[in-house]
C-alpha atoms as a PDB file:
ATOM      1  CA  UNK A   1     -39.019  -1.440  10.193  1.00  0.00           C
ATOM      2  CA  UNK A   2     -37.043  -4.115  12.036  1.00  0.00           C
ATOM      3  CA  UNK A   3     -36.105  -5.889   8.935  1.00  0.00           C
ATOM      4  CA  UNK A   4     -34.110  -2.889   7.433  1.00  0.00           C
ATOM      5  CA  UNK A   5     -31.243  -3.194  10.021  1.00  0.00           C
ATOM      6  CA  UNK A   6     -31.210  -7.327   9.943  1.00  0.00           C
ATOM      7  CA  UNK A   7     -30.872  -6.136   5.743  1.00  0.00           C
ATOM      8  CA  UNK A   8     -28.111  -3.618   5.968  1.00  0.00           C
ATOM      9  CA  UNK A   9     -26.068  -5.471   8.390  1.00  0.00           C
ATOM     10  CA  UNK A  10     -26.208  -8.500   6.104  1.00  0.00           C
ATOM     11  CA  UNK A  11     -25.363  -6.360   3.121  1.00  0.00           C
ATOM     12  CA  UNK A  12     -22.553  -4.735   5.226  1.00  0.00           C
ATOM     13  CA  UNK A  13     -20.727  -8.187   5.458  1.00  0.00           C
ATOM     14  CA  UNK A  14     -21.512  -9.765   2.214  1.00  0.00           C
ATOM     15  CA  UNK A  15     -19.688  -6.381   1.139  1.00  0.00           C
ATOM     16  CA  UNK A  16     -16.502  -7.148   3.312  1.00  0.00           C
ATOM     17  CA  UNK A  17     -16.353 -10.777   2.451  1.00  0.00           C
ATOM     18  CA  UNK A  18     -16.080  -9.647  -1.165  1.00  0.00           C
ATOM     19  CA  UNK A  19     -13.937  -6.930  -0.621  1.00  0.00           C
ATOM     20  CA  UNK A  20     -11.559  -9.025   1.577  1.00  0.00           C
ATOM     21  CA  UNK A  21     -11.422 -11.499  -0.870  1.00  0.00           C
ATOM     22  CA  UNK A  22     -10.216  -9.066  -3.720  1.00  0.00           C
ATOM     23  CA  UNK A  23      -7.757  -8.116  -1.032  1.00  0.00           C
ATOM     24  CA  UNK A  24      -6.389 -11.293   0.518  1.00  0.00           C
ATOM     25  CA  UNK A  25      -7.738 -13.850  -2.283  1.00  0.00           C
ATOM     26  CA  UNK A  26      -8.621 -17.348  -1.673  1.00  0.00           C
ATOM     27  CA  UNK A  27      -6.228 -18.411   1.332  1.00  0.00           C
ATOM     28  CA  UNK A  28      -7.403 -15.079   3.061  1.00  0.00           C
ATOM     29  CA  UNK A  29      -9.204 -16.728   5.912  1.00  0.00           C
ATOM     30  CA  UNK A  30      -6.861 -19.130   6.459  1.00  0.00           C
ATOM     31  CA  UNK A  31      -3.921 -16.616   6.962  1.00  0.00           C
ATOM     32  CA  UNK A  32      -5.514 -14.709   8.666  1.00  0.00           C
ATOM     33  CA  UNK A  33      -6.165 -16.775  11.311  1.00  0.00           C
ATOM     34  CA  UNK A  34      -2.933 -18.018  11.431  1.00  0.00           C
ATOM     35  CA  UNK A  35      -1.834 -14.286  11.792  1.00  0.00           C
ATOM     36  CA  UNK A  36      -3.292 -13.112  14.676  1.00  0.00           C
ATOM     37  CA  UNK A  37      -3.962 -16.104  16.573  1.00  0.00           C
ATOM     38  CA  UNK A  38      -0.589 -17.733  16.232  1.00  0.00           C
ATOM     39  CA  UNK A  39       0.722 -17.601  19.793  1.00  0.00           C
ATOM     40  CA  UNK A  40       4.346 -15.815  19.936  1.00  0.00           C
ATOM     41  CA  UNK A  41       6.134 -12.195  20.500  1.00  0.00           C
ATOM     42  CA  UNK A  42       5.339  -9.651  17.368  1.00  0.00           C
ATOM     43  CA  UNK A  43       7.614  -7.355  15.901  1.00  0.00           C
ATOM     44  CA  UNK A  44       5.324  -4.294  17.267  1.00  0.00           C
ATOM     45  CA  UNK A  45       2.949  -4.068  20.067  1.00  0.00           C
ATOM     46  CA  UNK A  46      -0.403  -3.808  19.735  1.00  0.00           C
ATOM     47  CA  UNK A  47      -0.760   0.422  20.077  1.00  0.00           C
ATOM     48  CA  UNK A  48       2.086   1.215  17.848  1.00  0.00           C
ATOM     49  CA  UNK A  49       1.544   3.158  14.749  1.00  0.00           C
ATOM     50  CA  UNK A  50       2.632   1.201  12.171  1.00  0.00           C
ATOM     51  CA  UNK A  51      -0.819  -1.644  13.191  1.00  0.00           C
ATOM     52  CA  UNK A  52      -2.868   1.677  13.224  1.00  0.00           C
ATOM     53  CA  UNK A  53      -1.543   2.879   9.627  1.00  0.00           C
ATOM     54  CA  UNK A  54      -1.579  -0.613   8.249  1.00  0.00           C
ATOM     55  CA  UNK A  55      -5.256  -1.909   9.660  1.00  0.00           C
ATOM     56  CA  UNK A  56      -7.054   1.415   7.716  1.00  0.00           C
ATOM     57  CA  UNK A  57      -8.710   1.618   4.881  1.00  0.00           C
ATOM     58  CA  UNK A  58      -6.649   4.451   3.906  1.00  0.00           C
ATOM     59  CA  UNK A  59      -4.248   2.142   2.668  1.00  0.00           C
ATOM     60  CA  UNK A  60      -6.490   1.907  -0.440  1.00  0.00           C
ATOM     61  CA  UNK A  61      -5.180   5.119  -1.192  1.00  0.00           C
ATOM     62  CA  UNK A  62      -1.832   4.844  -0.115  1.00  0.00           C
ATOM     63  CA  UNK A  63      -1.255   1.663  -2.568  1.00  0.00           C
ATOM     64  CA  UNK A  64      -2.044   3.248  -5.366  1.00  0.00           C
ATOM     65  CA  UNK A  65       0.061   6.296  -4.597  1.00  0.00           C
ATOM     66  CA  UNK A  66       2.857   4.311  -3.771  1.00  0.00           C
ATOM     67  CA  UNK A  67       2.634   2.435  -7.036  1.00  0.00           C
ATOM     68  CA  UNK A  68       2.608   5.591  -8.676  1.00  0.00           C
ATOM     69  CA  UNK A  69       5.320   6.899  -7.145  1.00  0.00           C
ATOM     70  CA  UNK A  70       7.647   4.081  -7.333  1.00  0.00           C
ATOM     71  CA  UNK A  71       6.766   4.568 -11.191  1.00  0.00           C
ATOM     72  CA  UNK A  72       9.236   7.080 -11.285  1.00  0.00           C
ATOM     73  CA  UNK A  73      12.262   5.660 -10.684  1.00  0.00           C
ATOM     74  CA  UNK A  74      13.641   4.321 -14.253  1.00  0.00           C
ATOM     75  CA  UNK A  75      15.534   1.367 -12.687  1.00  0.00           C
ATOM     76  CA  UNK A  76      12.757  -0.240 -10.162  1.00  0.00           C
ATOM     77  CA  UNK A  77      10.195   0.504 -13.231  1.00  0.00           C
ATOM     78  CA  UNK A  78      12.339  -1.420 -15.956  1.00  0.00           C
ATOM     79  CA  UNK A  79      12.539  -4.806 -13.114  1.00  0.00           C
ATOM     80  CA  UNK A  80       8.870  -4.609 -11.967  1.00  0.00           C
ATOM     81  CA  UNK A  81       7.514  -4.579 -15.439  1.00  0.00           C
ATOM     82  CA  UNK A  82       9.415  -7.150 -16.359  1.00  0.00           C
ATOM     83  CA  UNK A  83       9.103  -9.884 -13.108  1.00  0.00           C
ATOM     84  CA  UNK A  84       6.322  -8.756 -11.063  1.00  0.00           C
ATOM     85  CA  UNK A  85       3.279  -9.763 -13.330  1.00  0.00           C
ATOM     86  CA  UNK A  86       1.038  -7.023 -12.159  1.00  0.00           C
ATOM     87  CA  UNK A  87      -0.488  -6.736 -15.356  1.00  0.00           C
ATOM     88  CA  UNK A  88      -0.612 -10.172 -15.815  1.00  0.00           C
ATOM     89  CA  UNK A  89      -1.950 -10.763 -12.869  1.00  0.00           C
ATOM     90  CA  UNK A  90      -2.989  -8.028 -10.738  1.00  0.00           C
ATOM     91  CA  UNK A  91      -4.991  -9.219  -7.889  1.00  0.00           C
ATOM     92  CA  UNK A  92      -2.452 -12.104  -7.503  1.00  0.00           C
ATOM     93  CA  UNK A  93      -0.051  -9.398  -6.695  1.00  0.00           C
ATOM     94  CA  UNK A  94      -2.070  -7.695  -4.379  1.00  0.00           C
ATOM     95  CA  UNK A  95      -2.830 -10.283  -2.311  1.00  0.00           C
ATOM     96  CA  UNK A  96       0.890 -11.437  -2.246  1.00  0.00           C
ATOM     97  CA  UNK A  97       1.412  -8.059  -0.847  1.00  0.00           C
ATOM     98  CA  UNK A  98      -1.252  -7.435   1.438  1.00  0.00           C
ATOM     99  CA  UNK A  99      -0.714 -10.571   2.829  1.00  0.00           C
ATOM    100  CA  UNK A 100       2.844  -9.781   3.446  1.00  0.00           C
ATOM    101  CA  UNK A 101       1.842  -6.339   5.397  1.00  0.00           C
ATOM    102  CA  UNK A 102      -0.394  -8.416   7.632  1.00  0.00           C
ATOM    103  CA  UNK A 103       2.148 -11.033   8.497  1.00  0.00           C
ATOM    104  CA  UNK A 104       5.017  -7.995   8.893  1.00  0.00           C
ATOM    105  CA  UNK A 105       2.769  -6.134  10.773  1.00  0.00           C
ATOM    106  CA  UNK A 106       0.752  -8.513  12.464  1.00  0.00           C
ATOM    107  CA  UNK A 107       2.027 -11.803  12.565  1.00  0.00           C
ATOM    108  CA  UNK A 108       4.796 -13.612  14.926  1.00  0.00           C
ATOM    109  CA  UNK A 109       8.414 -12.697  15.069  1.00  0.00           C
ATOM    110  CA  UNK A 110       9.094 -15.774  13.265  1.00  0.00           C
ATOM    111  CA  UNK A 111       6.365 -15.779  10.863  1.00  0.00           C
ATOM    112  CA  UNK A 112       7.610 -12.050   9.943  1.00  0.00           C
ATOM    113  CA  UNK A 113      11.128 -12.891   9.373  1.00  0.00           C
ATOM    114  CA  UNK A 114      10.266 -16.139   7.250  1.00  0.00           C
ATOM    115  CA  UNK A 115       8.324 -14.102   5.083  1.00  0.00           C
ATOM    116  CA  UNK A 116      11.055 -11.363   4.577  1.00  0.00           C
ATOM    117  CA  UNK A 117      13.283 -14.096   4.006  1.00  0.00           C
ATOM    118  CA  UNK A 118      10.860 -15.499   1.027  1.00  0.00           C
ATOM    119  CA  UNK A 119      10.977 -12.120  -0.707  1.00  0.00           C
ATOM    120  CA  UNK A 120      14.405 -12.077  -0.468  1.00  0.00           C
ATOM    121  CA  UNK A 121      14.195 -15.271  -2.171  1.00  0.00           C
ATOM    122  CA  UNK A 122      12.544 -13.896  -4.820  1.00  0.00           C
ATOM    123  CA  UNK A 123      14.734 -10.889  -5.190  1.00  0.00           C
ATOM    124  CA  UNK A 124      18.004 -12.551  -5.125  1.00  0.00           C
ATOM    125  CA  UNK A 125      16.616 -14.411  -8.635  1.00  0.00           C
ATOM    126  CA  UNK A 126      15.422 -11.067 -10.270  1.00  0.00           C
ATOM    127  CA  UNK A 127      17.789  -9.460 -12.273  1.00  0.00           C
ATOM    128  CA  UNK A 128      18.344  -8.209 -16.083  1.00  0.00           C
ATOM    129  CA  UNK A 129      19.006  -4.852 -18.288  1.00  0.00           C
ATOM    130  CA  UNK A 130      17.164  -1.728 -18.446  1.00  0.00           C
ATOM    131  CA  UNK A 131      16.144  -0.884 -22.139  1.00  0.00           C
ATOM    132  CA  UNK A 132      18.955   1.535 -22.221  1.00  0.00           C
ATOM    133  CA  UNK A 133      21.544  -1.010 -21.079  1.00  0.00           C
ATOM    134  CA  UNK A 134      21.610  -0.155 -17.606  1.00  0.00           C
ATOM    135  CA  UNK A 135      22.183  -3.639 -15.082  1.00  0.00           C
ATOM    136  CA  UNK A 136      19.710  -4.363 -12.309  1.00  0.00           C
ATOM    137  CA  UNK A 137      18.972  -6.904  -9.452  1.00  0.00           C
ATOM    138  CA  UNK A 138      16.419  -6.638  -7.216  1.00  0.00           C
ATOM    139  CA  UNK A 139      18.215  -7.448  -3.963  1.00  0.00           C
ATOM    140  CA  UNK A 140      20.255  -4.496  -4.567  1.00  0.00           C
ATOM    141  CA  UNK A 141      19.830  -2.230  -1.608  1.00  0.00           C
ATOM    142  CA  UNK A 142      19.578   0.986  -2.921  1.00  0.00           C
ATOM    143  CA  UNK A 143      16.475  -0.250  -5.231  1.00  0.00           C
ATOM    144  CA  UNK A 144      14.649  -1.657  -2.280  1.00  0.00           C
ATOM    145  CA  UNK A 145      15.162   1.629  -0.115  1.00  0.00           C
ATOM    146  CA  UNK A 146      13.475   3.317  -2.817  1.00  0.00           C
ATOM    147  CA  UNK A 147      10.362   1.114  -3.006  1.00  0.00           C
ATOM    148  CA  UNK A 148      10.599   1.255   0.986  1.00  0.00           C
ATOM    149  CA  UNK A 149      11.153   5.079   1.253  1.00  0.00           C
ATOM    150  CA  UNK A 150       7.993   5.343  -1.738  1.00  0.00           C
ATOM    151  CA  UNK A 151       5.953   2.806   0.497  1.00  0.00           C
ATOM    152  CA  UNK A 152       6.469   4.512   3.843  1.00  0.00           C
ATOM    153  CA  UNK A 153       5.774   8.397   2.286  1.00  0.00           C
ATOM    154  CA  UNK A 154       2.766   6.590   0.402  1.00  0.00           C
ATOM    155  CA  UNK A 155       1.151   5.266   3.007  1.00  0.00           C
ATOM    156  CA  UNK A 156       1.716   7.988   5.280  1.00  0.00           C
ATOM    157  CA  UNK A 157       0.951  11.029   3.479  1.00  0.00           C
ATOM    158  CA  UNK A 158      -2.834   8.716   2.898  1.00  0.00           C
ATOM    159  CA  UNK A 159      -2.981   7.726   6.574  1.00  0.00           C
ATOM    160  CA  UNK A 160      -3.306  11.707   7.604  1.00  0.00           C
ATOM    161  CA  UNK A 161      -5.551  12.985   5.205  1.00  0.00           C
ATOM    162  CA  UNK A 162      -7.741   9.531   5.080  1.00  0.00           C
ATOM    163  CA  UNK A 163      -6.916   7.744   8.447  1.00  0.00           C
ATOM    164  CA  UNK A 164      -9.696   7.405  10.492  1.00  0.00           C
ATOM    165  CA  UNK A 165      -7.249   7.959  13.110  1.00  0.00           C
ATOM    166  CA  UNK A 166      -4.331  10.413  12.148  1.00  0.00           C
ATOM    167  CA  UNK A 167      -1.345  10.336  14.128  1.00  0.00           C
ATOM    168  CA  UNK A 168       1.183  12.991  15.810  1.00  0.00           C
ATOM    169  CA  UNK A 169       3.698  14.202  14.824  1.00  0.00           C
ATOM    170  CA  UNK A 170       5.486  11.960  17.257  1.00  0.00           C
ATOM    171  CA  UNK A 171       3.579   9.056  16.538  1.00  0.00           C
ATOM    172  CA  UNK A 172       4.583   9.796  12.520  1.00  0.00           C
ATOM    173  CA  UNK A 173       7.780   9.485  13.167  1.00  0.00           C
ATOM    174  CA  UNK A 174       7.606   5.899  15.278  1.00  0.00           C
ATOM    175  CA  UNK A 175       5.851   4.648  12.022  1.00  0.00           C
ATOM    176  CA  UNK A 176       8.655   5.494   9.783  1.00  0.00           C
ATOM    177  CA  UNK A 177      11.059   3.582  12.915  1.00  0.00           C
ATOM    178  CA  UNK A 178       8.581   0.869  13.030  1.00  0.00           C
ATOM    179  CA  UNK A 179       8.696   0.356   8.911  1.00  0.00           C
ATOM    180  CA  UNK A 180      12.490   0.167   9.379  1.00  0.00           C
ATOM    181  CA  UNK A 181      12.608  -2.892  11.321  1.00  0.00           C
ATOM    182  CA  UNK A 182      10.827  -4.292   8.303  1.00  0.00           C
ATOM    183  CA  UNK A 183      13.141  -2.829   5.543  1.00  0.00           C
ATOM    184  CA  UNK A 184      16.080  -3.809   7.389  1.00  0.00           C
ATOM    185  CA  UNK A 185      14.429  -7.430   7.201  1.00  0.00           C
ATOM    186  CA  UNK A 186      14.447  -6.898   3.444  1.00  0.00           C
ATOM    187  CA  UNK A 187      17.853  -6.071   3.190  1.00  0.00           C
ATOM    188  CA  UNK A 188      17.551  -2.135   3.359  1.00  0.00           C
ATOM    189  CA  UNK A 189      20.729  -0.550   4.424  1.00  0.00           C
ATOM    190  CA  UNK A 190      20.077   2.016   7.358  1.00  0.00           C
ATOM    191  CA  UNK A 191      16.354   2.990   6.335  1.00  0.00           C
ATOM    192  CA  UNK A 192      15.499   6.599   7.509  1.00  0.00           C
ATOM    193  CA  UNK A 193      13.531   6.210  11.225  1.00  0.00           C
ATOM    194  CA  UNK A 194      11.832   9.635  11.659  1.00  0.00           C
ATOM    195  CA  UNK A 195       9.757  11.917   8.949  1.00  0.00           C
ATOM    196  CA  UNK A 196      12.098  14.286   8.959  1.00  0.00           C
ATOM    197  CA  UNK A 197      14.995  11.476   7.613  1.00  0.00           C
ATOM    198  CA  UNK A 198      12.841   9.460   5.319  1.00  0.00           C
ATOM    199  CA  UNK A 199      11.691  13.483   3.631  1.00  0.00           C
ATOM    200  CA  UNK A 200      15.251  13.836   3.265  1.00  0.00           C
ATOM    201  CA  UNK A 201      15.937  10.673   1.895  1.00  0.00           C
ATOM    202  CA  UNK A 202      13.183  10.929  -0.756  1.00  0.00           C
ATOM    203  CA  UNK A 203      14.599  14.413  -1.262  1.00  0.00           C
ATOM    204  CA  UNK A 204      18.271  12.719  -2.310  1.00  0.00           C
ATOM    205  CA  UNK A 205      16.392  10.121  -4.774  1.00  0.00           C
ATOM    206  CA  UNK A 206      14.964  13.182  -7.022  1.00  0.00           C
ATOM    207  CA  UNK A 207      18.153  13.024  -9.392  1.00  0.00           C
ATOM    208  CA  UNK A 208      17.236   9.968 -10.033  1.00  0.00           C
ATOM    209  CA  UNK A 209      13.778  10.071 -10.777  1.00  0.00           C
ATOM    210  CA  UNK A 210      12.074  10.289 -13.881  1.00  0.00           C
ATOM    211  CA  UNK A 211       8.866   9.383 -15.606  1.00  0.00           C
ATOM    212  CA  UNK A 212      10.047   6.782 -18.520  1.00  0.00           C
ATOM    213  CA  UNK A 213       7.460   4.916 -20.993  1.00  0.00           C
ATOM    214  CA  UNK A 214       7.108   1.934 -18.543  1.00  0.00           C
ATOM    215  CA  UNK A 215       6.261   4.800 -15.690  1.00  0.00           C
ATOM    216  CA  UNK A 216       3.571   6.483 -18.269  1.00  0.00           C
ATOM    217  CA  UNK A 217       1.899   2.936 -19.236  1.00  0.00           C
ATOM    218  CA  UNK A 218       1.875   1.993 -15.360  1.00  0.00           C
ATOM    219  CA  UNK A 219       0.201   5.360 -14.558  1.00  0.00           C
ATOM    220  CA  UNK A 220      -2.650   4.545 -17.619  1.00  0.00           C
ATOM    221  CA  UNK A 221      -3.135   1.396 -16.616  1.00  0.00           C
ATOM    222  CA  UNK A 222      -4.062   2.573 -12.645  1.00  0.00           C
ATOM    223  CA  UNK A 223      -5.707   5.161 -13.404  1.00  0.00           C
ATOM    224  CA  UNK A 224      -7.745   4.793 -16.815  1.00  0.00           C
ATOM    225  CA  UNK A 225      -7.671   0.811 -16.892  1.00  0.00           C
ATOM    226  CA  UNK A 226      -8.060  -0.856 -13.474  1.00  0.00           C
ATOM    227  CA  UNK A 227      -9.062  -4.535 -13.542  1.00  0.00           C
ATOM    228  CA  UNK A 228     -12.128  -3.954 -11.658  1.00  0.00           C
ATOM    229  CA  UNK A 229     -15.678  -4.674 -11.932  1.00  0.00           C
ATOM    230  CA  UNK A 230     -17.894  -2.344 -13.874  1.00  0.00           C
ATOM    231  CA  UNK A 231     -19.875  -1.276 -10.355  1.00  0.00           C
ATOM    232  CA  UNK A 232     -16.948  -0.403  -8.553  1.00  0.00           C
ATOM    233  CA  UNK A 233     -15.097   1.826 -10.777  1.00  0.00           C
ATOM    234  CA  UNK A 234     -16.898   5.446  -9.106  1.00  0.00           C
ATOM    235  CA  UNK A 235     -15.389   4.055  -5.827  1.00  0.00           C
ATOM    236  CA  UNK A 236     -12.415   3.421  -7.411  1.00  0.00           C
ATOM    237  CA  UNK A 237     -11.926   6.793  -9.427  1.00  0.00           C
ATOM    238  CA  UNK A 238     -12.360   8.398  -5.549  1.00  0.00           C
ATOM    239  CA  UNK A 239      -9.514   6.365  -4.347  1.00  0.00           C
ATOM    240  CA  UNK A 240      -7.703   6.826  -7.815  1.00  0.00           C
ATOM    241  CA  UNK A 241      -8.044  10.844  -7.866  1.00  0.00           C
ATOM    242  CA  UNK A 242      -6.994  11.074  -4.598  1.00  0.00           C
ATOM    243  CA  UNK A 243      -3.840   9.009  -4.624  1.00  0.00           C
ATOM    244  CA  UNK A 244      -2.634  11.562  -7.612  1.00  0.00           C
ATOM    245  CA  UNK A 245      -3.077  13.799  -4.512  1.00  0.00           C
ATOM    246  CA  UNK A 246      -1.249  12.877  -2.121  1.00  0.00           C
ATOM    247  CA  UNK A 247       1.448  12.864  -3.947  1.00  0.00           C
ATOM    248  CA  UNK A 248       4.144  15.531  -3.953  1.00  0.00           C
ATOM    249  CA  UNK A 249       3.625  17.741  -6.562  1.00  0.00           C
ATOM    250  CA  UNK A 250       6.828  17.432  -7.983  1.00  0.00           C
ATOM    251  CA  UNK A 251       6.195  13.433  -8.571  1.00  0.00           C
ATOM    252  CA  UNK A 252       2.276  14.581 -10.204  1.00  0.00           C
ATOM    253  CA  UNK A 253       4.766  17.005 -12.707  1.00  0.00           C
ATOM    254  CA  UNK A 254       6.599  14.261 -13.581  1.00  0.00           C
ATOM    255  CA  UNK A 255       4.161  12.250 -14.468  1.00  0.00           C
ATOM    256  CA  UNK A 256       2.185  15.054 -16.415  1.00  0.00           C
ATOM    257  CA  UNK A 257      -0.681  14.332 -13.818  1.00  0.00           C
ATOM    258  CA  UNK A 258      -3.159  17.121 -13.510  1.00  0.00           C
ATOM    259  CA  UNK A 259      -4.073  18.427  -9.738  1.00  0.00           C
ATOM    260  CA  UNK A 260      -7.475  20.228  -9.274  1.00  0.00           C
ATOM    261  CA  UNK A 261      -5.776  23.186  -6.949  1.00  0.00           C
ATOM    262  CA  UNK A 262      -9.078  23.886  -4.746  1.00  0.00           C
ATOM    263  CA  UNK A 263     -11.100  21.380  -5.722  1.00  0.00           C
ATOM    264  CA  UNK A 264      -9.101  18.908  -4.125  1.00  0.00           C
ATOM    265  CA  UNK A 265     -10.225  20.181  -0.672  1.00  0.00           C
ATOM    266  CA  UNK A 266     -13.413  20.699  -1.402  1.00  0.00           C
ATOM    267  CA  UNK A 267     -14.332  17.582  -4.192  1.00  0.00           C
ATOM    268  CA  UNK A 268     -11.459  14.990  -4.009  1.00  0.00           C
ATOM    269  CA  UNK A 269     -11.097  14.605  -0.445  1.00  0.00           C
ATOM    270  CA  UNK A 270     -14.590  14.356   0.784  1.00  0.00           C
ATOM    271  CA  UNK A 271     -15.326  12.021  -2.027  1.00  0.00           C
ATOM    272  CA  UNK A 272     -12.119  10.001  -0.966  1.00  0.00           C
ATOM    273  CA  UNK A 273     -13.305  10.150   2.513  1.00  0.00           C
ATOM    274  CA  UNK A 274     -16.596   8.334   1.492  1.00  0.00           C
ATOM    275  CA  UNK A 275     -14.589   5.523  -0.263  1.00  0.00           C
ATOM    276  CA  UNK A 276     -12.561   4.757   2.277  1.00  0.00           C
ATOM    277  CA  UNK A 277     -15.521   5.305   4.539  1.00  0.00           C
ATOM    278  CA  UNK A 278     -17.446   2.451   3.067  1.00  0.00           C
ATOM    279  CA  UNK A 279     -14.844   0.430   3.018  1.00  0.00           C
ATOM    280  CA  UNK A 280     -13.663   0.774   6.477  1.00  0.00           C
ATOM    281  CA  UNK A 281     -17.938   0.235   7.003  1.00  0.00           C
ATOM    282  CA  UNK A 282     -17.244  -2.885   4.951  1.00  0.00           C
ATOM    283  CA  UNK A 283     -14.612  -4.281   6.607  1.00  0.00           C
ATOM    284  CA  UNK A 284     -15.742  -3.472  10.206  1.00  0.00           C
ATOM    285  CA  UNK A 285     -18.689  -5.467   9.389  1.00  0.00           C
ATOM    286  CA  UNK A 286     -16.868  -8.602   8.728  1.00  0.00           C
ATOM    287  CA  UNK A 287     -15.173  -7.923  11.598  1.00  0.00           C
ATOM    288  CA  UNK A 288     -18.365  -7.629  13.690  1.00  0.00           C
ATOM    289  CA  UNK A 289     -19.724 -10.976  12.366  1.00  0.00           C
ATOM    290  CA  UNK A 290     -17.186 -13.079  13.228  1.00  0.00           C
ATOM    291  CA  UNK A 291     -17.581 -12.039  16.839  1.00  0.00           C
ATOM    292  CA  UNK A 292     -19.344 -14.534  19.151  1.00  0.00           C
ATOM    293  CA  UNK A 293     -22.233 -12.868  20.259  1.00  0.00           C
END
């Protein structure tokens, strides 16, 4: 009987070494360490919200929902499916970003700033014509407060139905403050800093917001064709069904996205509460085995 727990907690962290290196990809360990043990001042201490929304594996939801919702605006949809490469290469992408929210979040003042400064790199080369003739570029402001104010909603709206942790209402509104400082960095013109500013602010984008081709083949390709292995795609329908849920129901009639009215309490959100269970199980294990004992 002794063996099973040596066997489970050996199972526990081959699962987190694989999952973290989906998630972070090859250089993983490597930034990582260089995020949190870097000596230096962070952008946010060490019990604000924004480390408590970012470090859960409710984020797994959040992403997708934020990808989703981002979908819909015509503009960011026509410059992302033509320069990000997230069909292309998807779990490049995803590490690029993940790695980005645990430098942001995580990382040193001056580790944070360089790497806002790198994406505004990239931005200021992005630019081109919508296929109905309309001119973008992606360092234009307005553009990135809608992929911040779709990020922050995302992520949010996930963290409280998912978090292991949810926050108050108080400490909901510090996150959206905290993401600010970030946006800002980004080149975000006076980003919303409470719920209550960053609702209305979505609110003012709906006029803009519509579900185009591009938005219809991003939301097949998430949902019904994930780049995933063959064993992980029940865990990943969980995660996938529930980030259709937490979005506002205007943004699932957009997309023609069907909601399952009472079975979302009673199906979706357990079953999304068992993914991002395991993976928080997953992750904590890693965790736990690179403690000295």
């Amino acid at each position: 009987m002794a063996v099973l727990p040596g066997a489970l907690d050996a199972l526990r962290e081959r699962a987190g070494v694989l999952l973290f290196e989906r998630v972070a990809g090859p250089d993983g360990p490597r930034n990582r360490d260089a995020i949190h043990n870097t000596p230096g001042p962070r952008w946010f201490p060490p019990d604000s919200p924004v480390r408590r929304v970012h470090g859960d594996s409710a984020m797994f939801v959040g992403g997708l929902s934020a990808l989703l919702l981002q979908s819909l605006h015509p503009v960011a949809m026509a410059a992302v499916s033509a320069h990000s490469g997230f069909r292309g290469d998807p779990w490049g992408r995803l590490q690029r970003t993940s790695t980005f929210l645990a430098t942001t979040t995580y990382g040193t003042a001056e580790d944070a700033q360089s790497a806002c400064e790198r994406v505004k790199g990239v931005h200021a080369r992005i630019r081109g014509v919508t296929d109905e003739g309309v001119p973008y570029r992606a360092s234009d402001p307005h553009l990135l407060e809608w992929v911040h104010v779709a990020e922050t909603e995302s992520f949010l709206r996930a963290h409280q139905r998912f978090g292991s942790q949810p926050l108050t209402e108080s400490e909901c509104s510090r996150y959206v403050a905290e993401t600010a400082r970030i946006a800002e960095a980004l080149g975000v013109i006076s980003p919303p800093r409470s719920t209550q500013a960053l609702r209305a602010r979505l609110e003012e984008y709906r006029a803009e917001l519509r579900c185009t081709p591009q938005a219809r083949e991003t939301t097949r390709y998430l949902l019904l064709r994930p780049p995933i292995p063959v064993l992980a795609l029940p865990f990943y329908a969980a995660l996938a069904a529930n980030a259709v849920a937490v979005l506002p129901r205007w943004a699932t009639d957009e997309l023609g996205l069907p909601r399952w009215g009472p079975g979302e309490r009673w199906v979706l959100m357990p079953a999304g509460r068992a993914a991002t269970g395991l993976i928080g199980w997953a992750m904590r294990g890693l965790e736990d085995a690179k403690r000295p004992d």
